[in-house]
PDB file of N, CA and C in Angstrom:
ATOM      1  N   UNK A   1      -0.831  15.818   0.172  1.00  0.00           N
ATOM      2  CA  UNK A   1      -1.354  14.704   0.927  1.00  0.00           C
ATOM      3  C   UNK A   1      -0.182  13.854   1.429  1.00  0.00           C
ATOM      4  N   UNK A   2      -0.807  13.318   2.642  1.00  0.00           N
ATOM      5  CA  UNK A   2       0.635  12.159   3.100  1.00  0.00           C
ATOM      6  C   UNK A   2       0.238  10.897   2.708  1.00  0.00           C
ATOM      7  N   UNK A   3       1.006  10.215   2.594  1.00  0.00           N
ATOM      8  CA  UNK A   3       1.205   8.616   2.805  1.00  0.00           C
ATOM      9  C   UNK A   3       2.214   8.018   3.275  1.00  0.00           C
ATOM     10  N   UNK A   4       1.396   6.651   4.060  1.00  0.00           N
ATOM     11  CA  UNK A   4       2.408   5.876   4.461  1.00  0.00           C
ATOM     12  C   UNK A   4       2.556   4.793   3.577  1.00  0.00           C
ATOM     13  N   UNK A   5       3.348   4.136   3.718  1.00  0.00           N
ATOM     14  CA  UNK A   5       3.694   2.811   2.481  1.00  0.00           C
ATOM     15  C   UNK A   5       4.069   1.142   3.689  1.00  0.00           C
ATOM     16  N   UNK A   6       3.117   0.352   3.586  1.00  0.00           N
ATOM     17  CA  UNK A   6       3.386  -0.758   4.661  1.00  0.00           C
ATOM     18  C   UNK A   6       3.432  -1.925   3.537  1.00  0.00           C
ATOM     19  N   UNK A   7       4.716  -2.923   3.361  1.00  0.00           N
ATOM     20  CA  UNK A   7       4.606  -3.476   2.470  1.00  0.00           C
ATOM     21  C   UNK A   7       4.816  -5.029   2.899  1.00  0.00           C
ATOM     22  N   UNK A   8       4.788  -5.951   2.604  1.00  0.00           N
ATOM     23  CA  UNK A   8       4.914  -7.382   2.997  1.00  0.00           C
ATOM     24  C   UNK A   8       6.562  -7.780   2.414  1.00  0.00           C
ATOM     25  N   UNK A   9       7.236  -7.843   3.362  1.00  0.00           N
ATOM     26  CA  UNK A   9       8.341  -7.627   2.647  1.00  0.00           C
ATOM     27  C   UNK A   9       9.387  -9.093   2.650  1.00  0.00           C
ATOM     28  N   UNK A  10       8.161  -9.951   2.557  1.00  0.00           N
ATOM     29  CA  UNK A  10       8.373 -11.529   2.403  1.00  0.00           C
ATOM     30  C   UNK A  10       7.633 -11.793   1.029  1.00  0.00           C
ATOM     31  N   UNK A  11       7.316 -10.749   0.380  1.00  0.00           N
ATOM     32  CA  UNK A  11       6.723 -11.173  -1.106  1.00  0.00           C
ATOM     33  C   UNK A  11       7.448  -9.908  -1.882  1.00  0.00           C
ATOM     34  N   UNK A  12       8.481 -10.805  -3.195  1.00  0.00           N
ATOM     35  CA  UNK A  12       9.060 -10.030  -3.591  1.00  0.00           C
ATOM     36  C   UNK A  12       8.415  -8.722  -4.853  1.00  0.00           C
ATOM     37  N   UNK A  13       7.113  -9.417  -5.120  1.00  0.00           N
ATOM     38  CA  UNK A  13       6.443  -8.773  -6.131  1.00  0.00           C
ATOM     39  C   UNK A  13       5.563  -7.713  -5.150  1.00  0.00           C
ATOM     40  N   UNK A  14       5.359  -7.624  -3.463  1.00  0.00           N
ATOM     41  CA  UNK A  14       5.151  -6.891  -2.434  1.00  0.00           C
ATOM     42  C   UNK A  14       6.804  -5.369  -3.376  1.00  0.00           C
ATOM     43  N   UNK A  15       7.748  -5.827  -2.502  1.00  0.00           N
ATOM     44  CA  UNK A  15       8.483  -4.881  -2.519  1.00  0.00           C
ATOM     45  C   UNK A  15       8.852  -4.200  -3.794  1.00  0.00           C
ATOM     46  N   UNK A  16       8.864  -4.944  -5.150  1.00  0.00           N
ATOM     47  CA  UNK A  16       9.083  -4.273  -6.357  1.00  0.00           C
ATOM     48  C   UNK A  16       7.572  -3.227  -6.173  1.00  0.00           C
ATOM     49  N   UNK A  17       6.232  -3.482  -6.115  1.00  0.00           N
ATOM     50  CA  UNK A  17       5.311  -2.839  -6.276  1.00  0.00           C
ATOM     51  C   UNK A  17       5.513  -1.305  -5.659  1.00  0.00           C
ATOM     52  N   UNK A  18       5.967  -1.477  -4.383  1.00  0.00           N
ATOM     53  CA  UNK A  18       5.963  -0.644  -3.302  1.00  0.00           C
ATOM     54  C   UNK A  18       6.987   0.587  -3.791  1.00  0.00           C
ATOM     55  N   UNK A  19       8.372   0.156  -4.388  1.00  0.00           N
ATOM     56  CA  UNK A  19       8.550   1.191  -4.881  1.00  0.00           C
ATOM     57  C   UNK A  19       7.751   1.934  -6.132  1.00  0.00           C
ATOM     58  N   UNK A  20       7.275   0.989  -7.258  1.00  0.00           N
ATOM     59  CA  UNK A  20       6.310   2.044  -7.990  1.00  0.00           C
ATOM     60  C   UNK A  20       5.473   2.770  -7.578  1.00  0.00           C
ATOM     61  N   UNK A  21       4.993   2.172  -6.641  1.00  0.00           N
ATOM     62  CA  UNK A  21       4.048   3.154  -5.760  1.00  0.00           C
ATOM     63  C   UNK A  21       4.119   4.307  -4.967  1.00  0.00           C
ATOM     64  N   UNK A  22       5.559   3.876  -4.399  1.00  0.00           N
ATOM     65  CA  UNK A  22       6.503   5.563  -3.997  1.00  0.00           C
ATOM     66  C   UNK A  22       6.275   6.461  -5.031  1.00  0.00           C
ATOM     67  N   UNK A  23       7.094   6.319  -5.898  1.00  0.00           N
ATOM     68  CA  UNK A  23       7.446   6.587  -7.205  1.00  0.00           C
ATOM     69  C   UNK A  23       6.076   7.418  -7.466  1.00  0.00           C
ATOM     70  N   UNK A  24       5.316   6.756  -7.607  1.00  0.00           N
ATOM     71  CA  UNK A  24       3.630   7.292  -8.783  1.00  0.00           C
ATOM     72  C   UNK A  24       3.615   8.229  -7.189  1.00  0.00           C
ATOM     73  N   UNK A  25       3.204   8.264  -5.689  1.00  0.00           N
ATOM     74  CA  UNK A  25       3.288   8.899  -5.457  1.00  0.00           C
ATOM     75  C   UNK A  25       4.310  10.649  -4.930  1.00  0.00           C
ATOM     76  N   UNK A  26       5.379   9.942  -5.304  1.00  0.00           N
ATOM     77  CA  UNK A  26       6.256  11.439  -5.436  1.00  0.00           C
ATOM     78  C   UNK A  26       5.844  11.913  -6.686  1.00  0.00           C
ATOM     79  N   UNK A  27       5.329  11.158  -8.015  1.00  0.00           N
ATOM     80  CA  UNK A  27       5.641  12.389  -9.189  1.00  0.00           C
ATOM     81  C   UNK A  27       3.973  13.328  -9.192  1.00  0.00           C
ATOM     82  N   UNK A  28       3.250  12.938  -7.970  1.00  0.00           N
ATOM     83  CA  UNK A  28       2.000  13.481  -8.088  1.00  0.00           C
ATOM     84  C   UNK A  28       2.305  14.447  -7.209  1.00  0.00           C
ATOM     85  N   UNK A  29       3.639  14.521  -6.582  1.00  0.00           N
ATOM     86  CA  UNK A  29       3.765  15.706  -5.351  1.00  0.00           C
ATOM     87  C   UNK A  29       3.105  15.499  -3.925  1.00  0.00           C
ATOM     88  N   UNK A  30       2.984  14.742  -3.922  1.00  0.00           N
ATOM     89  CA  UNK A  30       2.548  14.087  -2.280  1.00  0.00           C
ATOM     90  C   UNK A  30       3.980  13.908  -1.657  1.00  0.00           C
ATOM     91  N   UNK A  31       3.623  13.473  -0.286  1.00  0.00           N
ATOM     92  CA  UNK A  31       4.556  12.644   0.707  1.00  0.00           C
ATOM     93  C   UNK A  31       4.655  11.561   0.738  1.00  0.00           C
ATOM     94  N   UNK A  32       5.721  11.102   1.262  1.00  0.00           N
ATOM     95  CA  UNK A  32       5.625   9.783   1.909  1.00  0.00           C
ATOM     96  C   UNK A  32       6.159   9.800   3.148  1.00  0.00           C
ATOM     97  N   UNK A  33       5.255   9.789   4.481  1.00  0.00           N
ATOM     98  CA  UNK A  33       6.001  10.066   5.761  1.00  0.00           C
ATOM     99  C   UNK A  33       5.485   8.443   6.534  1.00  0.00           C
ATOM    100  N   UNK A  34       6.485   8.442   7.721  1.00  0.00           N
ATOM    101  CA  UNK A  34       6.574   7.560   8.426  1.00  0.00           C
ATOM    102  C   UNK A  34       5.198   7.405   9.658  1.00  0.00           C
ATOM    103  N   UNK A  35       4.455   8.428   9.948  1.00  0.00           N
ATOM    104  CA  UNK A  35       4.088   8.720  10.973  1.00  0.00           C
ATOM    105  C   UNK A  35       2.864  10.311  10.162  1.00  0.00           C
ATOM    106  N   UNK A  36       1.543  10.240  11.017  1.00  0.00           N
ATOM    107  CA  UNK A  36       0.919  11.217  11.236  1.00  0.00           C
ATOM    108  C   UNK A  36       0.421  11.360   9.513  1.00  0.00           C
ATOM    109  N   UNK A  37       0.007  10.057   8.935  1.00  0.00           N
ATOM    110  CA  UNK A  37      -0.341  10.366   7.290  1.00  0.00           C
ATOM    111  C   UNK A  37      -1.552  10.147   7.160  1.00  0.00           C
ATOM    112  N   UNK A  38      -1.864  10.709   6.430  1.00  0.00           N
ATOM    113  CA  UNK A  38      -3.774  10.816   5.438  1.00  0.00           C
ATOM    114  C   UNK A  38      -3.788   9.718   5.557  1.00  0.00           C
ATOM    115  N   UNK A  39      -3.555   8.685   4.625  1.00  0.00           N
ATOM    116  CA  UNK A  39      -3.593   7.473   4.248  1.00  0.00           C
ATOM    117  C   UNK A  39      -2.575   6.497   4.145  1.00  0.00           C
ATOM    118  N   UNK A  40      -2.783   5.224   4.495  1.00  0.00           N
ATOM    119  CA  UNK A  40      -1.787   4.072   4.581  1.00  0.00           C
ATOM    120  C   UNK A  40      -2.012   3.264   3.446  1.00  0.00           C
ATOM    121  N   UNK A  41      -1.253   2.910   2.372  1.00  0.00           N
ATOM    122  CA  UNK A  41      -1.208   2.076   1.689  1.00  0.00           C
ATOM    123  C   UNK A  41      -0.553   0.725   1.624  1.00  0.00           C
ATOM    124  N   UNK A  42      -1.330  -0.222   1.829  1.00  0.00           N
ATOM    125  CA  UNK A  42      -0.557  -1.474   2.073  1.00  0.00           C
ATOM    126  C   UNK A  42      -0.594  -2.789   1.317  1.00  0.00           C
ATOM    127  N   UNK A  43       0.498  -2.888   1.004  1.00  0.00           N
ATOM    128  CA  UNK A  43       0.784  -3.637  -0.104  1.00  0.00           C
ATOM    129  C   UNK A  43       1.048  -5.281   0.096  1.00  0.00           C
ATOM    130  N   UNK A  44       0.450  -6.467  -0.001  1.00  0.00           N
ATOM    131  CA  UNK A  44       0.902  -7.673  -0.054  1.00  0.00           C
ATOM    132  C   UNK A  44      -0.483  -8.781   0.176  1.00  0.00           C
ATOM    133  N   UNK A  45      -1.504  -7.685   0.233  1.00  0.00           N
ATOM    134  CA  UNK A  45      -2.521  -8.852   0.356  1.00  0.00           C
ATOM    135  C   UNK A  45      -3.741  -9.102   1.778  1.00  0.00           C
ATOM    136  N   UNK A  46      -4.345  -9.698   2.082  1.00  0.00           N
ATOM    137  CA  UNK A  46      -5.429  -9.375   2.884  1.00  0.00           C
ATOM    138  C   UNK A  46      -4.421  -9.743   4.168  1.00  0.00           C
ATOM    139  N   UNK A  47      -3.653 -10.813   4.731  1.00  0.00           N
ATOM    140  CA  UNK A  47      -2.871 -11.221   6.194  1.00  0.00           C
ATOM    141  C   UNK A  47      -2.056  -9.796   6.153  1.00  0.00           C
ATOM    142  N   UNK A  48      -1.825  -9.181   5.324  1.00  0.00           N
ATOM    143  CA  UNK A  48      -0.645  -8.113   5.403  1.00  0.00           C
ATOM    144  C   UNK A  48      -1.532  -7.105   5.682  1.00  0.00           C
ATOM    145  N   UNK A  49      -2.921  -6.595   5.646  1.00  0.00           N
ATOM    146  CA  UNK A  49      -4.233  -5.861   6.123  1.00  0.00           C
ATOM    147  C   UNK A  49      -4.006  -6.051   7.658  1.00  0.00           C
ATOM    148  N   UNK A  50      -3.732  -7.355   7.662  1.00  0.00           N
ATOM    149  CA  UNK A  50      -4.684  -7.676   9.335  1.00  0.00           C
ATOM    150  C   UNK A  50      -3.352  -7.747  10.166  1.00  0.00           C
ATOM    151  N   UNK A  51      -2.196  -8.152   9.758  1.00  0.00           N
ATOM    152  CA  UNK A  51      -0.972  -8.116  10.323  1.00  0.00           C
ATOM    153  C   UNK A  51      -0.259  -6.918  10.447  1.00  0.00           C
ATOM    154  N   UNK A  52      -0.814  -5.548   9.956  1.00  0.00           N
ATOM    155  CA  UNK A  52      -0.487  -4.553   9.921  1.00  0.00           C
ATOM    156  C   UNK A  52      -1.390  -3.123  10.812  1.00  0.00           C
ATOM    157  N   UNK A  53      -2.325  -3.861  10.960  1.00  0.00           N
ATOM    158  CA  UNK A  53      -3.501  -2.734  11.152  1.00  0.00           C
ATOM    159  C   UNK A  53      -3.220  -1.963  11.837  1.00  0.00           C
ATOM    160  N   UNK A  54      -2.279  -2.434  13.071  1.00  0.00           N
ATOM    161  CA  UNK A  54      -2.338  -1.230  13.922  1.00  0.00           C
ATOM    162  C   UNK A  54      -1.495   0.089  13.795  1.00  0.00           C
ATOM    163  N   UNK A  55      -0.499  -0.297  12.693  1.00  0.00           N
ATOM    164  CA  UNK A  55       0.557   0.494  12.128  1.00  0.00           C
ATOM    165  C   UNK A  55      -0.093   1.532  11.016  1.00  0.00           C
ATOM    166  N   UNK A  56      -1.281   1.531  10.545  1.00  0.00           N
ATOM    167  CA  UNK A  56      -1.905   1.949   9.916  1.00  0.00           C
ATOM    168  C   UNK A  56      -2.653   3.167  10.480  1.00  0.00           C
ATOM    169  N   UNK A  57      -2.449   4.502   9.557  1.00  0.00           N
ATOM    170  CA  UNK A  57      -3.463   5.542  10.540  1.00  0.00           C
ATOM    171  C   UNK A  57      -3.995   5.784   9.080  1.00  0.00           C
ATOM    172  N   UNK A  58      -5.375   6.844   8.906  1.00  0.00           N
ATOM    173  CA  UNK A  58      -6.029   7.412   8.314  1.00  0.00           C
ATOM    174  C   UNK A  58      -6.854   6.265   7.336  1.00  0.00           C
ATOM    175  N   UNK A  59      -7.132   6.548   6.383  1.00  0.00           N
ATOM    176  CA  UNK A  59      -7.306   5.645   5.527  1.00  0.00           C
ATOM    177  C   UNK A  59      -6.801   4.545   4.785  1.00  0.00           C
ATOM    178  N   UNK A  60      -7.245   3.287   4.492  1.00  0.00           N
ATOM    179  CA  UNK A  60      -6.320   2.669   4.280  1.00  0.00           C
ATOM    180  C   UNK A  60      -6.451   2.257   2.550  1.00  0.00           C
ATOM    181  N   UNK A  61      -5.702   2.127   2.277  1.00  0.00           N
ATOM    182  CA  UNK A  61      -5.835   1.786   0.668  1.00  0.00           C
ATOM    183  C   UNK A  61      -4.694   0.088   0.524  1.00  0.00           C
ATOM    184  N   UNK A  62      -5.797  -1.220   0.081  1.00  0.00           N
ATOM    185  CA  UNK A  62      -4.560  -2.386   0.129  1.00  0.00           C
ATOM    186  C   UNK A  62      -4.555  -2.723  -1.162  1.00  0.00           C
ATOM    187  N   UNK A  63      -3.507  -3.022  -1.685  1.00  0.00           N
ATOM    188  CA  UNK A  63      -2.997  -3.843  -2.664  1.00  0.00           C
ATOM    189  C   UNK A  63      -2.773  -5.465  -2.774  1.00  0.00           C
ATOM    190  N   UNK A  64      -3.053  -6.418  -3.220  1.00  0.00           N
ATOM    191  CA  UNK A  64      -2.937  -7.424  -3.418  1.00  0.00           C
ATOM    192  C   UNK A  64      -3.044  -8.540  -4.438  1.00  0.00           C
ATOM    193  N   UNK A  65      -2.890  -9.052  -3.904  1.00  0.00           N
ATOM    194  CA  UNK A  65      -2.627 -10.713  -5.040  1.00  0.00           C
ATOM    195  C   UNK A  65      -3.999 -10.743  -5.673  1.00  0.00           C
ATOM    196  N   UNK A  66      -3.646 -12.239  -6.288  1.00  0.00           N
ATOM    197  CA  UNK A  66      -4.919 -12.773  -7.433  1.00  0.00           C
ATOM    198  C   UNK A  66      -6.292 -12.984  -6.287  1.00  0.00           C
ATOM    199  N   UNK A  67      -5.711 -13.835  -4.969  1.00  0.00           N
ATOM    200  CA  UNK A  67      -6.727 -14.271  -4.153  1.00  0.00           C
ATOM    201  C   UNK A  67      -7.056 -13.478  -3.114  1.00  0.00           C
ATOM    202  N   UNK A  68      -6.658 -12.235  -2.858  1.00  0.00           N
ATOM    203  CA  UNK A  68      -7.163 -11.252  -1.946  1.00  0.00           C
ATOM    204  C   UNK A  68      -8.754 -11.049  -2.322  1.00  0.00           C
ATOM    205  N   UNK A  69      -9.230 -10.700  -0.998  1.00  0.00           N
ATOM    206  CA  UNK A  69     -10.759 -10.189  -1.420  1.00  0.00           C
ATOM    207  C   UNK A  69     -10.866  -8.820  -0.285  1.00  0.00           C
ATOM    208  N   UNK A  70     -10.225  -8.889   0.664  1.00  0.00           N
ATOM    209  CA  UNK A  70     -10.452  -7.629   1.360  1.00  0.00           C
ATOM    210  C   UNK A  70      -9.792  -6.274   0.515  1.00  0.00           C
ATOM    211  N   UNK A  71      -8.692  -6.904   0.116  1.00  0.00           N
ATOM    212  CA  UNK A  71      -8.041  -5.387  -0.815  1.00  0.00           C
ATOM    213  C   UNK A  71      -9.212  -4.579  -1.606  1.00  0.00           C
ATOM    214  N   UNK A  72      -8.572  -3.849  -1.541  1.00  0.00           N
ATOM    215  CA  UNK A  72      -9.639  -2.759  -2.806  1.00  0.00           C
ATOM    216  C   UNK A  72      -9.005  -2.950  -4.203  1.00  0.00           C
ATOM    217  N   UNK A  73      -8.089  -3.371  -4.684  1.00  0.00           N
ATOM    218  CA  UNK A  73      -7.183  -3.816  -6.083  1.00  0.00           C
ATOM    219  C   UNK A  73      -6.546  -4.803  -5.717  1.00  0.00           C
ATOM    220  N   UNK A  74      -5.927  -5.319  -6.666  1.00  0.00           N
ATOM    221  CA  UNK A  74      -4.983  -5.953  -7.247  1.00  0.00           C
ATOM    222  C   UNK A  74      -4.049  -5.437  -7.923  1.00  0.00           C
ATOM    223  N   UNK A  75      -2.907  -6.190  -7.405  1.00  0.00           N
ATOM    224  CA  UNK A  75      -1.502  -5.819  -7.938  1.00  0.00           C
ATOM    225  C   UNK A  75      -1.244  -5.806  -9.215  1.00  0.00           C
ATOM    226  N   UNK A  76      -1.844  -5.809 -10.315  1.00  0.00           N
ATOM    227  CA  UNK A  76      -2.057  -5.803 -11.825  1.00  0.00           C
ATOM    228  C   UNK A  76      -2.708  -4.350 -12.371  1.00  0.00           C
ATOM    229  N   UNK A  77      -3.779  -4.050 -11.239  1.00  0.00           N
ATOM    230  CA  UNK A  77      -4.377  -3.149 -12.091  1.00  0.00           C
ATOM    231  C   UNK A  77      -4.675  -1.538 -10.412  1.00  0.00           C
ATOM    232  N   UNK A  78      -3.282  -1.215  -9.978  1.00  0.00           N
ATOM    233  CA  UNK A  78      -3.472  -0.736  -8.642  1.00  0.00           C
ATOM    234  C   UNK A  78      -3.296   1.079  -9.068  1.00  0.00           C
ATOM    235  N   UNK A  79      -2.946   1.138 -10.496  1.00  0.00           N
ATOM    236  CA  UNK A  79      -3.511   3.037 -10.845  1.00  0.00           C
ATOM    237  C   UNK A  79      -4.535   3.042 -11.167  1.00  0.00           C
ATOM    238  N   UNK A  80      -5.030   1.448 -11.326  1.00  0.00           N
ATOM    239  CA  UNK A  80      -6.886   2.812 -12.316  1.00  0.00           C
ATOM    240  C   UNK A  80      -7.547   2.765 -10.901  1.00  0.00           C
ATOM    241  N   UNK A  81      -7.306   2.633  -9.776  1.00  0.00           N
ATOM    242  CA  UNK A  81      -7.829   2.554  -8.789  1.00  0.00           C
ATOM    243  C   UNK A  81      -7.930   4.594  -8.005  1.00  0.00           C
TER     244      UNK A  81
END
């Protein structure tokens, strides 16, 4: 599977996440490509959803803060997802 990784990179707990998230996805044997991916994962919260969208192809999977509500997780609990 591919992924892309779009991260808010004005929140530093954005960019630490983003590499675990590389990370969890290389040791599952996936990709991480720039362009032409299954799914976009985007990390920093619901403005980082909407400030990003168009950079986004396939599915999107977001990560965010305590006060996000559009994300599908939170940055605390973003593997049991």
């Amino acid at each position: 599977m591919r992924f892309k990784i779009i991260v808010n990179r004005e929140k530093k707990w954005a960019k630490n996440l983003g590499q675990k998230v590389a990370n969890f996805i290389r040791g599952m044997g996936s990709k991480i490509v720039l362009k032409n991916e299954e799914v976009s994962i985007i990390i920093g919260g619901d403005g980082t959803i909407f400030f990003h969208k168009d950079n986004a192809n396939g599915a999107i999977f977001a990560i965010g803060g305590k006060n996000s509500v559009v994300c599908q997780t939170k940055k605390e609990n973003w593997k049991k997802k």
